[in-house]
N, C-alpha and C. Protein backbone atom coordinates (compact mmCIF):
# COMPACT_ATOMS: atom_id res chain seq x y z
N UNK A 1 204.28 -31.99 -7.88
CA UNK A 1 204.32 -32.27 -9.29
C UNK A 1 204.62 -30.97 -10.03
N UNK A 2 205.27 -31.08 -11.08
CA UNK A 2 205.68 -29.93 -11.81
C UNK A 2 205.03 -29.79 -12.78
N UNK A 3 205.01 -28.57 -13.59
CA UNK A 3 203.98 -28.19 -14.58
C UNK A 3 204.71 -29.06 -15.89
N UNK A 4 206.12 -29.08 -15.95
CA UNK A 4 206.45 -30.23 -16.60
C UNK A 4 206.02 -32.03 -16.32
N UNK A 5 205.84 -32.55 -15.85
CA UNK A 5 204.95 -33.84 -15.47
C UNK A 5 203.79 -33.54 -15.93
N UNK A 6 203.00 -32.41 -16.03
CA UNK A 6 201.62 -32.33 -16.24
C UNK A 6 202.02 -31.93 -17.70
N UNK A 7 202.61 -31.53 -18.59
CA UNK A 7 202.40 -31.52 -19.82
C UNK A 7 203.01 -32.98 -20.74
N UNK A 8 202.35 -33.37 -22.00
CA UNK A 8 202.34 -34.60 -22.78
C UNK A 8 204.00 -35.00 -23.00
N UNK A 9 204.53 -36.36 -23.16
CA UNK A 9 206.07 -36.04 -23.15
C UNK A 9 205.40 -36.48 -25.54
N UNK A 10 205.48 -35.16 -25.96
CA UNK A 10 205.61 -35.38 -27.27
C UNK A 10 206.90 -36.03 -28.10
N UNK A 11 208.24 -35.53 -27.70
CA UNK A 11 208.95 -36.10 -28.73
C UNK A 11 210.12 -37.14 -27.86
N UNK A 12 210.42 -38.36 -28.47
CA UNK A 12 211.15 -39.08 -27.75
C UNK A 12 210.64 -40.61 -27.59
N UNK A 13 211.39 -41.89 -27.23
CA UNK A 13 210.61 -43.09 -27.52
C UNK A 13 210.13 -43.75 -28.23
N UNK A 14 209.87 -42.76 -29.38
CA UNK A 14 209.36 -43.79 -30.58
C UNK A 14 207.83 -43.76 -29.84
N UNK A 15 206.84 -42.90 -29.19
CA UNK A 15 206.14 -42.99 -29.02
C UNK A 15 204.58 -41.82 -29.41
N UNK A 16 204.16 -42.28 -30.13
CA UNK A 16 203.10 -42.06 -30.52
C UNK A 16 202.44 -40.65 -30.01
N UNK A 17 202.07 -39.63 -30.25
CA UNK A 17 202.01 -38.17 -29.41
C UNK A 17 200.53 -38.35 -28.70
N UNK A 18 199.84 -39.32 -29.47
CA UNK A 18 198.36 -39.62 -28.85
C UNK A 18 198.25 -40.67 -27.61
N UNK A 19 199.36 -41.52 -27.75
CA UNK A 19 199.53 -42.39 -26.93
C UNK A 19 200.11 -42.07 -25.40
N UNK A 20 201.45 -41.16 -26.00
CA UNK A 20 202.01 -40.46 -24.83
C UNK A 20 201.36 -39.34 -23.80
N UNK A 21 200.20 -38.86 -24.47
CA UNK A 21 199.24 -38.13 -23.91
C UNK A 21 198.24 -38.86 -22.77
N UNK A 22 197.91 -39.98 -23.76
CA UNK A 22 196.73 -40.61 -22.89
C UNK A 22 198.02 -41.20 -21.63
N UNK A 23 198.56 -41.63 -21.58
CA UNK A 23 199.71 -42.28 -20.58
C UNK A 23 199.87 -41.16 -19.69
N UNK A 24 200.17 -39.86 -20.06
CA UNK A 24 200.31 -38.36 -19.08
C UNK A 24 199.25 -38.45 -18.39
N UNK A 25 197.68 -38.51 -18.96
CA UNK A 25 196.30 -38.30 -18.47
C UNK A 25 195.98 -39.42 -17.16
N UNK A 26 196.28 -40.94 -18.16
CA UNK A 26 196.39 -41.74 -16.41
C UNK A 26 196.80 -41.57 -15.46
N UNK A 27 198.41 -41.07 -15.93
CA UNK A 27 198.74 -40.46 -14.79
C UNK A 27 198.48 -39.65 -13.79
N UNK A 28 198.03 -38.48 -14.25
CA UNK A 28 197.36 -37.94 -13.74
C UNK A 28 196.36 -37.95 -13.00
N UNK A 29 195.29 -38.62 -13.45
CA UNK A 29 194.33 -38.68 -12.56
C UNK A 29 194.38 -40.29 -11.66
N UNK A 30 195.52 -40.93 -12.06
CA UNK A 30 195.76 -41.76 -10.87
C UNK A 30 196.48 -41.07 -9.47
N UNK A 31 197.67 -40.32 -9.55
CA UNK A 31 197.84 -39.05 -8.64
C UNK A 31 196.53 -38.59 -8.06
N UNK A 32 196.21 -37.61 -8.75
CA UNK A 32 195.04 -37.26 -8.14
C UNK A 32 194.03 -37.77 -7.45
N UNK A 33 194.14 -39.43 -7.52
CA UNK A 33 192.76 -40.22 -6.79
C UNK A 33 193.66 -40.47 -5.30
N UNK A 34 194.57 -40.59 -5.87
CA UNK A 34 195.87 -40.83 -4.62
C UNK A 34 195.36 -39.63 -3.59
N UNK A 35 195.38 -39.03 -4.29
CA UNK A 35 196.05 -37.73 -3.30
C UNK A 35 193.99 -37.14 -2.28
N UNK A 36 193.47 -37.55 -3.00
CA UNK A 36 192.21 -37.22 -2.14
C UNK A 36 191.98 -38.64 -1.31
N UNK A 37 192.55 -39.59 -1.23
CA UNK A 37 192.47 -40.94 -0.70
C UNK A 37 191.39 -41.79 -1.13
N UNK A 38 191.31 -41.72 -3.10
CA UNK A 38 190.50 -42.71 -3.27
C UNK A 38 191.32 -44.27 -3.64
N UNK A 39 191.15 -45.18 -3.03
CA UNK A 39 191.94 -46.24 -2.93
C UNK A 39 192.13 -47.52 -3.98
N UNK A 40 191.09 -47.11 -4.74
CA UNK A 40 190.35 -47.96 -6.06
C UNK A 40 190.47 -46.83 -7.42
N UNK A 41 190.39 -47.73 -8.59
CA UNK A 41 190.25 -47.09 -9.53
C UNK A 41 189.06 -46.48 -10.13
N UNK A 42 188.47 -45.47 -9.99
CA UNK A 42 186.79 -45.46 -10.09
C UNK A 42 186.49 -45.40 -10.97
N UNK A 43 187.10 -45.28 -12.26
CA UNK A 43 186.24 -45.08 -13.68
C UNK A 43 186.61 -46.87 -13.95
N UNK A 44 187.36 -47.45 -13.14
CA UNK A 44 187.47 -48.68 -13.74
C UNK A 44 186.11 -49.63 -14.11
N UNK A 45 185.12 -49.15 -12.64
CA UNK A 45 184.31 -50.06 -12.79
C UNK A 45 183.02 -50.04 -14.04
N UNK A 46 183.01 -48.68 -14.15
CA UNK A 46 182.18 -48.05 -15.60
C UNK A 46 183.31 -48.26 -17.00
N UNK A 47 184.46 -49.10 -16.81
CA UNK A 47 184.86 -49.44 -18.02
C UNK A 47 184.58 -50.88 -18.53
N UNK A 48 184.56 -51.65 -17.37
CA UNK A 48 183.99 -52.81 -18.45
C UNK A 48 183.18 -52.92 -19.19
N UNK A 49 183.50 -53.11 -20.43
CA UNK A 49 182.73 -53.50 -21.32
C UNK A 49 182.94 -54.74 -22.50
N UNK A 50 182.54 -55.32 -22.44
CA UNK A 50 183.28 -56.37 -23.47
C UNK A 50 183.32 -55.60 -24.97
N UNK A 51 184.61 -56.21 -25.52
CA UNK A 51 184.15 -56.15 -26.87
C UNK A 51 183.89 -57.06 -27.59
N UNK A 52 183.02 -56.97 -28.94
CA UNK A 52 181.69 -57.76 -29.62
C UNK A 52 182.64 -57.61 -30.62
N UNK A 53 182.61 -59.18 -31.86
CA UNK A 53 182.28 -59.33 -33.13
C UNK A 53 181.17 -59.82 -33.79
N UNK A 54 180.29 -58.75 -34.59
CA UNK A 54 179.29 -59.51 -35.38
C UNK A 54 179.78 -60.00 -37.00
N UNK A 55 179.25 -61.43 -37.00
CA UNK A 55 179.49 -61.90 -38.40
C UNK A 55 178.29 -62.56 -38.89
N UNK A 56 177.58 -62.39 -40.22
CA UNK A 56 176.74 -63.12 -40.61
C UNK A 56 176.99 -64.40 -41.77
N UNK A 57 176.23 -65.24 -41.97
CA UNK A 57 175.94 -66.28 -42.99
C UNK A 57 174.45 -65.62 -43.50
N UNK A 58 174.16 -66.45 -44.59
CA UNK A 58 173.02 -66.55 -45.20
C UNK A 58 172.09 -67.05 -44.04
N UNK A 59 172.29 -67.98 -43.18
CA UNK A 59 171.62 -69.00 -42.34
C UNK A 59 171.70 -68.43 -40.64
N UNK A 60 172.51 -67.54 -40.10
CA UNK A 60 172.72 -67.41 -38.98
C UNK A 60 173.54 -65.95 -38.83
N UNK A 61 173.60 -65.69 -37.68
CA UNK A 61 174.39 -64.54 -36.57
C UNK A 61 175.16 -64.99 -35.93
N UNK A 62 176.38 -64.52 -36.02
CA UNK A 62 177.12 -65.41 -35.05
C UNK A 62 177.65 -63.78 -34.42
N UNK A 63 177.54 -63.87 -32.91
CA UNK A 63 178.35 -62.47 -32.05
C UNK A 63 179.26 -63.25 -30.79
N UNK A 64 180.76 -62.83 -31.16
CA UNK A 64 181.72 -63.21 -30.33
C UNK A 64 181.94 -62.02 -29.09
N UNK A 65 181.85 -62.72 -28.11
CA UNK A 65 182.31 -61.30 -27.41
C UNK A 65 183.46 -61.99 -26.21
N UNK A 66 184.47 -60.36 -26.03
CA UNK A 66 185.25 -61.14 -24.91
C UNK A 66 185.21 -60.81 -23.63
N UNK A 67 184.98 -61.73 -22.68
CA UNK A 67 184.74 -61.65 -21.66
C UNK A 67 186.27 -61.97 -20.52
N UNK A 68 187.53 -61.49 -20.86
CA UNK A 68 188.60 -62.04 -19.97
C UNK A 68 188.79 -62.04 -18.79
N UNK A 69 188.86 -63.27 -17.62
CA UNK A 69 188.33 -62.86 -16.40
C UNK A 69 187.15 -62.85 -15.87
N UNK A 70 186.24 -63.51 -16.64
CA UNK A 70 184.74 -63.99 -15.71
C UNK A 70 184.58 -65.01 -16.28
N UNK A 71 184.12 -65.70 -15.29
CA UNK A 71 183.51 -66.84 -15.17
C UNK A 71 181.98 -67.15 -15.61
N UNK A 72 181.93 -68.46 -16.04
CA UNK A 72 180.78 -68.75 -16.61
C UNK A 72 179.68 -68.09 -15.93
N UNK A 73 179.44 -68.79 -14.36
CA UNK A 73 178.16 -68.49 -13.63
C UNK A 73 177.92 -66.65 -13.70
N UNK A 74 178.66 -66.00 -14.19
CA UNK A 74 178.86 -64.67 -14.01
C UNK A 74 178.14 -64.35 -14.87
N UNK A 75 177.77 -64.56 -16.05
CA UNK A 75 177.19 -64.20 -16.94
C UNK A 75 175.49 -64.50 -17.87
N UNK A 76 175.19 -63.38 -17.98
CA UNK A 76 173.47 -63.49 -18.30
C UNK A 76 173.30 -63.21 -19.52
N UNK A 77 172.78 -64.02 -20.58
CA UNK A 77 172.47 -63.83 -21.97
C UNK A 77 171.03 -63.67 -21.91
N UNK A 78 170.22 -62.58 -22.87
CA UNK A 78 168.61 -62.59 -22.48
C UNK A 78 168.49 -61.80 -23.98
N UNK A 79 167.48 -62.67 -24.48
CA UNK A 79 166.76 -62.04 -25.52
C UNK A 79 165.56 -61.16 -25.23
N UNK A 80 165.83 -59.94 -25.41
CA UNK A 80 163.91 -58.93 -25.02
C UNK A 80 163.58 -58.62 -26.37
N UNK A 81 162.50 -59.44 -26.47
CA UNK A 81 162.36 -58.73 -28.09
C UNK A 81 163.04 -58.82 -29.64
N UNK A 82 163.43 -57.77 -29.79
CA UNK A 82 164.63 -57.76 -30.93
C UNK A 82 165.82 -57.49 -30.43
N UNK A 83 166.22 -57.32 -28.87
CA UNK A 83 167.60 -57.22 -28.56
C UNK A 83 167.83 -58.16 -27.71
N UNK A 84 169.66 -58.26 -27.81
CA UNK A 84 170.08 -59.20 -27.40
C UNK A 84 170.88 -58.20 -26.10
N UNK A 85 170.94 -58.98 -24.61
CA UNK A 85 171.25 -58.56 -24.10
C UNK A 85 172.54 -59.71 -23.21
N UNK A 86 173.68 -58.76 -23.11
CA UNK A 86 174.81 -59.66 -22.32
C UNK A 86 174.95 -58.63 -21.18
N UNK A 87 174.79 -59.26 -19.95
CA UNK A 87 175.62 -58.89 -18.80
C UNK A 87 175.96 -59.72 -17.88
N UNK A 88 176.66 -59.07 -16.86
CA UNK A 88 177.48 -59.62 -16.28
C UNK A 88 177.81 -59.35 -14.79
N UNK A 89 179.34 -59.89 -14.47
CA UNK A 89 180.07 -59.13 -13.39
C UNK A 89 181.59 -59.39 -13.50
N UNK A 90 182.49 -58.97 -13.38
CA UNK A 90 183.46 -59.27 -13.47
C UNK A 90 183.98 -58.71 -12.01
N UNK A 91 184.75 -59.90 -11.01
CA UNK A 91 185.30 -59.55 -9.81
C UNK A 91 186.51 -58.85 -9.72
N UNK A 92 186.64 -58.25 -8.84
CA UNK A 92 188.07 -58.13 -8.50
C UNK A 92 188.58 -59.15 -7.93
N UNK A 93 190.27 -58.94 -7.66
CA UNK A 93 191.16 -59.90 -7.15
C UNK A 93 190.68 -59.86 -5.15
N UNK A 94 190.52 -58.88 -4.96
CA UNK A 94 190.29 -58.92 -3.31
C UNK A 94 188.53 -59.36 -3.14
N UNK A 95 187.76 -59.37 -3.93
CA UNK A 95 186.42 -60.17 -4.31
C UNK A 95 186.48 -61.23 -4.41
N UNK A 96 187.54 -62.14 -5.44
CA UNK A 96 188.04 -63.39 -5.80
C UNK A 96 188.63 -64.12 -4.05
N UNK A 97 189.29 -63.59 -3.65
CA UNK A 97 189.76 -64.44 -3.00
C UNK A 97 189.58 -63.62 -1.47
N UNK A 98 189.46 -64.54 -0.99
CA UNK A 98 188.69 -64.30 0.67
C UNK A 98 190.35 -64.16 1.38
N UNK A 99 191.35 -64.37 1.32
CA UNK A 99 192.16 -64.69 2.05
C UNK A 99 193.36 -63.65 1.96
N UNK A 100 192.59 -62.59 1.08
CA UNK A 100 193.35 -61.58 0.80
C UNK A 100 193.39 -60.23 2.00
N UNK A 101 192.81 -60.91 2.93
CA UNK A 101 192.82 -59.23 4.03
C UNK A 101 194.25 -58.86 4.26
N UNK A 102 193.95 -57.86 4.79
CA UNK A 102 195.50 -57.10 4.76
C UNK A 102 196.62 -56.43 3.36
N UNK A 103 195.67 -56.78 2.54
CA UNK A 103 196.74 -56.62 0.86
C UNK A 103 196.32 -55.24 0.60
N UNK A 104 197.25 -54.23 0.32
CA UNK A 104 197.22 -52.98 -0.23
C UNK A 104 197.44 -53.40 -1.74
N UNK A 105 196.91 -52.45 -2.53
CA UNK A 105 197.31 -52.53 -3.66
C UNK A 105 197.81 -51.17 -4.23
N UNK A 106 199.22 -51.54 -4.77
CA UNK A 106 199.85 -50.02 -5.28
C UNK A 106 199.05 -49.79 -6.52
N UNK A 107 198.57 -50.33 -7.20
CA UNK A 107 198.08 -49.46 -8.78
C UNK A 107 197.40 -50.69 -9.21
N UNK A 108 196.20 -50.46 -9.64
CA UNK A 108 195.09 -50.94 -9.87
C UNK A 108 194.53 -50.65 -11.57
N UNK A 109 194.87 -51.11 -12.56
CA UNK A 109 194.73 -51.19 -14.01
C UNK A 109 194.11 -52.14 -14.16
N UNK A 110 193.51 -52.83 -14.07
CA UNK A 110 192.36 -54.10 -14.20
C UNK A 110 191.31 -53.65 -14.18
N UNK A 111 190.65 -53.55 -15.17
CA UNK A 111 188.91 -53.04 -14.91
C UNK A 111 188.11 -54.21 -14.42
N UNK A 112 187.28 -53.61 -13.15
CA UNK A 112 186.18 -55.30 -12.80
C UNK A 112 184.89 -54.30 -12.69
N UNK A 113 183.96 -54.71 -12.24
CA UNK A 113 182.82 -54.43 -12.05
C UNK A 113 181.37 -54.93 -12.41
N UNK A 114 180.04 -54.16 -12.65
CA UNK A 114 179.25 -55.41 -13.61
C UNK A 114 179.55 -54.60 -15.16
N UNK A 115 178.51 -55.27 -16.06
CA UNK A 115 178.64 -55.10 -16.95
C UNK A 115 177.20 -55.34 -18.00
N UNK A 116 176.77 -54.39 -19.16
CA UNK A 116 175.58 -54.77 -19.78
C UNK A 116 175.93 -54.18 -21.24
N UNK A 117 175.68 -55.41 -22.30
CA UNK A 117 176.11 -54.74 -23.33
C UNK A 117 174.80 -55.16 -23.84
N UNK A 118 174.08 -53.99 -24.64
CA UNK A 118 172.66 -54.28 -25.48
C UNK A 118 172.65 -54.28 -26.83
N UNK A 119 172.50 -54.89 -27.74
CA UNK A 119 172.13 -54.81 -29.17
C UNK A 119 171.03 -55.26 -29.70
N UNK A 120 170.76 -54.38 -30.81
CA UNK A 120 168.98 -54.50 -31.37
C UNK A 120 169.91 -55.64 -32.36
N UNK A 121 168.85 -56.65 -32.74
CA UNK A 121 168.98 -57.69 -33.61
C UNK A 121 168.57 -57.27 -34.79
N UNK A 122 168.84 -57.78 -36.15
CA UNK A 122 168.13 -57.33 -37.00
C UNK A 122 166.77 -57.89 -37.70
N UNK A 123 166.45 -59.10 -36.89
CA UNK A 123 165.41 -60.07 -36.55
C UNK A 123 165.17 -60.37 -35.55
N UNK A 124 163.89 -60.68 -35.32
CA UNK A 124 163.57 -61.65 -33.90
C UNK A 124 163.79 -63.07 -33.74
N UNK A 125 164.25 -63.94 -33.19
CA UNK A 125 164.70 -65.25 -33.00
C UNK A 125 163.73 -65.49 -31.97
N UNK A 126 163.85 -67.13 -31.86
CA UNK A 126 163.35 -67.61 -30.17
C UNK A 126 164.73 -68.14 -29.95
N UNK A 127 164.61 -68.28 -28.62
CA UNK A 127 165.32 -68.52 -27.57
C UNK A 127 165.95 -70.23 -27.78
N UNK A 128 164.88 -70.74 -28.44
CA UNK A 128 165.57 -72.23 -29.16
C UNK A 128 166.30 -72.59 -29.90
N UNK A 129 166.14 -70.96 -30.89
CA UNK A 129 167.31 -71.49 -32.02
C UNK A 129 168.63 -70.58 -31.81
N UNK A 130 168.79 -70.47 -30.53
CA UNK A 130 170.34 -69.60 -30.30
C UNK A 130 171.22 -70.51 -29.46
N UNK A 131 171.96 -70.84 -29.91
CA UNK A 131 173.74 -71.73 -29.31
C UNK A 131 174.38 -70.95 -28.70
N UNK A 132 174.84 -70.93 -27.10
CA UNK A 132 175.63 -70.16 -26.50
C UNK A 132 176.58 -71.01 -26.22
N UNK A 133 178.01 -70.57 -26.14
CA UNK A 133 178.97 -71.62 -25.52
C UNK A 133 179.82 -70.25 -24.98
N UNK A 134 180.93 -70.70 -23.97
CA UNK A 134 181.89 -69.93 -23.54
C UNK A 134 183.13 -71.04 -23.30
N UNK A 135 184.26 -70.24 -23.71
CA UNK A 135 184.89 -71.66 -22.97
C UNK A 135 186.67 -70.75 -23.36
N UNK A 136 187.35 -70.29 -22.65
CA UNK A 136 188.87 -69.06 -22.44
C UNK A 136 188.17 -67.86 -22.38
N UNK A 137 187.49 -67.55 -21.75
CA UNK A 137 187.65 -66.15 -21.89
C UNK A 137 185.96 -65.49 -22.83
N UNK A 138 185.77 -66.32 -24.23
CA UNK A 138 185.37 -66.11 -25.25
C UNK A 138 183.55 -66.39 -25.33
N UNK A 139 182.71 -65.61 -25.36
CA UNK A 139 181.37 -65.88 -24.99
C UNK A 139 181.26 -66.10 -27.09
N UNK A 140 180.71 -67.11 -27.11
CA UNK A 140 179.62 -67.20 -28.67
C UNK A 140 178.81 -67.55 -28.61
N UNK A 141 177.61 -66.77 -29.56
CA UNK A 141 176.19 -66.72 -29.76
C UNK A 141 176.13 -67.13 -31.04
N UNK A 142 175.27 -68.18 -31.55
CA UNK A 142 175.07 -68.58 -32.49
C UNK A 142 173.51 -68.14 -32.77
N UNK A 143 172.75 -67.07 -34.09
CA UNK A 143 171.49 -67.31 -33.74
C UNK A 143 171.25 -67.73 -35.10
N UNK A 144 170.09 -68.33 -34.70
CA UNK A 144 169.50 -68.85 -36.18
C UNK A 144 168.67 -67.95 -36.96
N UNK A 145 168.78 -67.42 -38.30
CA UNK A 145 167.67 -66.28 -38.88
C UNK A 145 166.76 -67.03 -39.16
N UNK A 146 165.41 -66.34 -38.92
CA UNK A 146 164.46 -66.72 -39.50
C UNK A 146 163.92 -66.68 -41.09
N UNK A 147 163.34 -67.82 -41.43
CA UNK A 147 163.12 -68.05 -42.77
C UNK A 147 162.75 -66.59 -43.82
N UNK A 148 162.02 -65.15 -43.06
CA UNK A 148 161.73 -64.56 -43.88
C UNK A 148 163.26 -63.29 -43.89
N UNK A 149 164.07 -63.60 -42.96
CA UNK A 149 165.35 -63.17 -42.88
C UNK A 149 166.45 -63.70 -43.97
N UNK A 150 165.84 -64.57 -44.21
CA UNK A 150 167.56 -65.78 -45.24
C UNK A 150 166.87 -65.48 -46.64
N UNK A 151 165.42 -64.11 -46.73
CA UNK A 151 165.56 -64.30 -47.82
C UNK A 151 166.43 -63.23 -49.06
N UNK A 152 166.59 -63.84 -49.69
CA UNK A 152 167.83 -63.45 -51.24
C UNK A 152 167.85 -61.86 -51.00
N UNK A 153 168.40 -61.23 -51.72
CA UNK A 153 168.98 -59.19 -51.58
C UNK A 153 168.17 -59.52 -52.32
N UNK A 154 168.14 -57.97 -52.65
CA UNK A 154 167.56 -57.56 -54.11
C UNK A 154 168.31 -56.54 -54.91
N UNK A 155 168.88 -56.81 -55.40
CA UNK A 155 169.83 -55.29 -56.17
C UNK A 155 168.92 -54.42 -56.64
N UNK A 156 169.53 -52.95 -56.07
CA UNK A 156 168.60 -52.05 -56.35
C UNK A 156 169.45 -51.21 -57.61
N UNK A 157 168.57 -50.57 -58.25
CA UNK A 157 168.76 -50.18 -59.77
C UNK A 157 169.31 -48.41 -59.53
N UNK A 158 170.70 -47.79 -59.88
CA UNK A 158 171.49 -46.93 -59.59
C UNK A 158 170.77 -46.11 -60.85
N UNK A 159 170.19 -45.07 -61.20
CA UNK A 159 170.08 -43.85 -61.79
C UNK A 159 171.06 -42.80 -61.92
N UNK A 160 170.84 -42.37 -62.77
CA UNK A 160 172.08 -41.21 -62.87
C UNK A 160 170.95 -39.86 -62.26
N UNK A 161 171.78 -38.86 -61.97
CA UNK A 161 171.39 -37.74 -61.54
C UNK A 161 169.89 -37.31 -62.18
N UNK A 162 170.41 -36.92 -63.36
CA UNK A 162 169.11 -36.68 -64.56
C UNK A 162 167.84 -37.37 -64.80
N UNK A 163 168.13 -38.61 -64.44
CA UNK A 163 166.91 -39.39 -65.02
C UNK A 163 166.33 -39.64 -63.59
N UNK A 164 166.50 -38.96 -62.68
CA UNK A 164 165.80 -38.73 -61.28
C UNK A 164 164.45 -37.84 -61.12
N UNK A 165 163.13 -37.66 -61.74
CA UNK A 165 162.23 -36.69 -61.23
C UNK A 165 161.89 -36.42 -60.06
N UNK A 166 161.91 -35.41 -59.84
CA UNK A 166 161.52 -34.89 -58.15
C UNK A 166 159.70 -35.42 -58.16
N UNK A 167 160.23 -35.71 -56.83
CA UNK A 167 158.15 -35.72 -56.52
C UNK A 167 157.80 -34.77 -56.48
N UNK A 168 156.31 -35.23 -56.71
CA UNK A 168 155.20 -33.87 -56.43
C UNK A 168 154.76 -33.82 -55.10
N UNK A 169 154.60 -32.59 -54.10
CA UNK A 169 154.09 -32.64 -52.73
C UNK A 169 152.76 -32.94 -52.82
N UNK A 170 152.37 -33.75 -51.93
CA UNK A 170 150.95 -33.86 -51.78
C UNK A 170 150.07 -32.82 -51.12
């Protein structure tokens, strides 16, 4: 490899100088896994992670997350407390299918592995009033807030600089 291959291709393509970088960097260290004979992608499996949308109502939580490539039985929803917890596993293709001996694989860009995504809630729920469904790909959580959660804002009153007194230390 030349010291040209190892530097970013910046101008040319219509491509992005941040983009063309990270594309140099895969490269790179896909070579490099090559070349010590690692046969798998290893940061792949510490990349799954789903990504989450949170949206609220007055009445509920709703968190979408995507899961592309696992299967229902694959997946564990668990409330501890005030957090909500999703994990998982996501297989590989030579995991998936038994009938695959003998298959090399030239380049491996698919992230599989397990997976745990944690979030603190901003209430506690039970376990009764949360709706899970999955169904392409798409995990949704429906939770229900609790009554002292749905209750009204309160607008808080903006001061100007001046009419601010400092406290007194105790």
């Amino acid at each position: 490899m030349t010291i040209r291959n190892m530097l970013p291709r910046l101008w040319g393509d219509d491509v992005h100088p941040l983009a063309s970088l990270r594309h140099e960097m895969d490269d790179l260290f896909e070579n490099w896994t090559k070349d010590i004979g690692v046969t798998q992608n290893i940061w792949s499996a510490s990349g799954v992670w789903p990504r989450i949308n949170v949206s609220e109502t007055d009445k509920e939580l709703r968190i979408t997350a995507e899961l592309p490539g696992v299967e229902q039985k694959d997946i564990d929803v668990t409330l501890i407390g005030g957090a909500l917890v999703i994990k998982g596993e996501k297989k590989s293709e030579s995991e998936e299918k038994k009938d695959d001996k003998g298959r090399s694989y030239h380049r491996v860009e698919r992230s599989f592995g397990s997976f745990e995504r944690r979030m603190t809630l901003p209430f506690e729920t039970e376990t009764s009033k949360v709706d899970a469904t999955f169904k392409d790909g798409l995990l949704t959580l429906i939770l229900q807030k609790p009554a002292d959660a749905q209750k009204a804002s309160r607008k808080i009153e903006i001061k100007s600089e001046k009419a601010i007194e400092p406290r007194k230390a105790a």
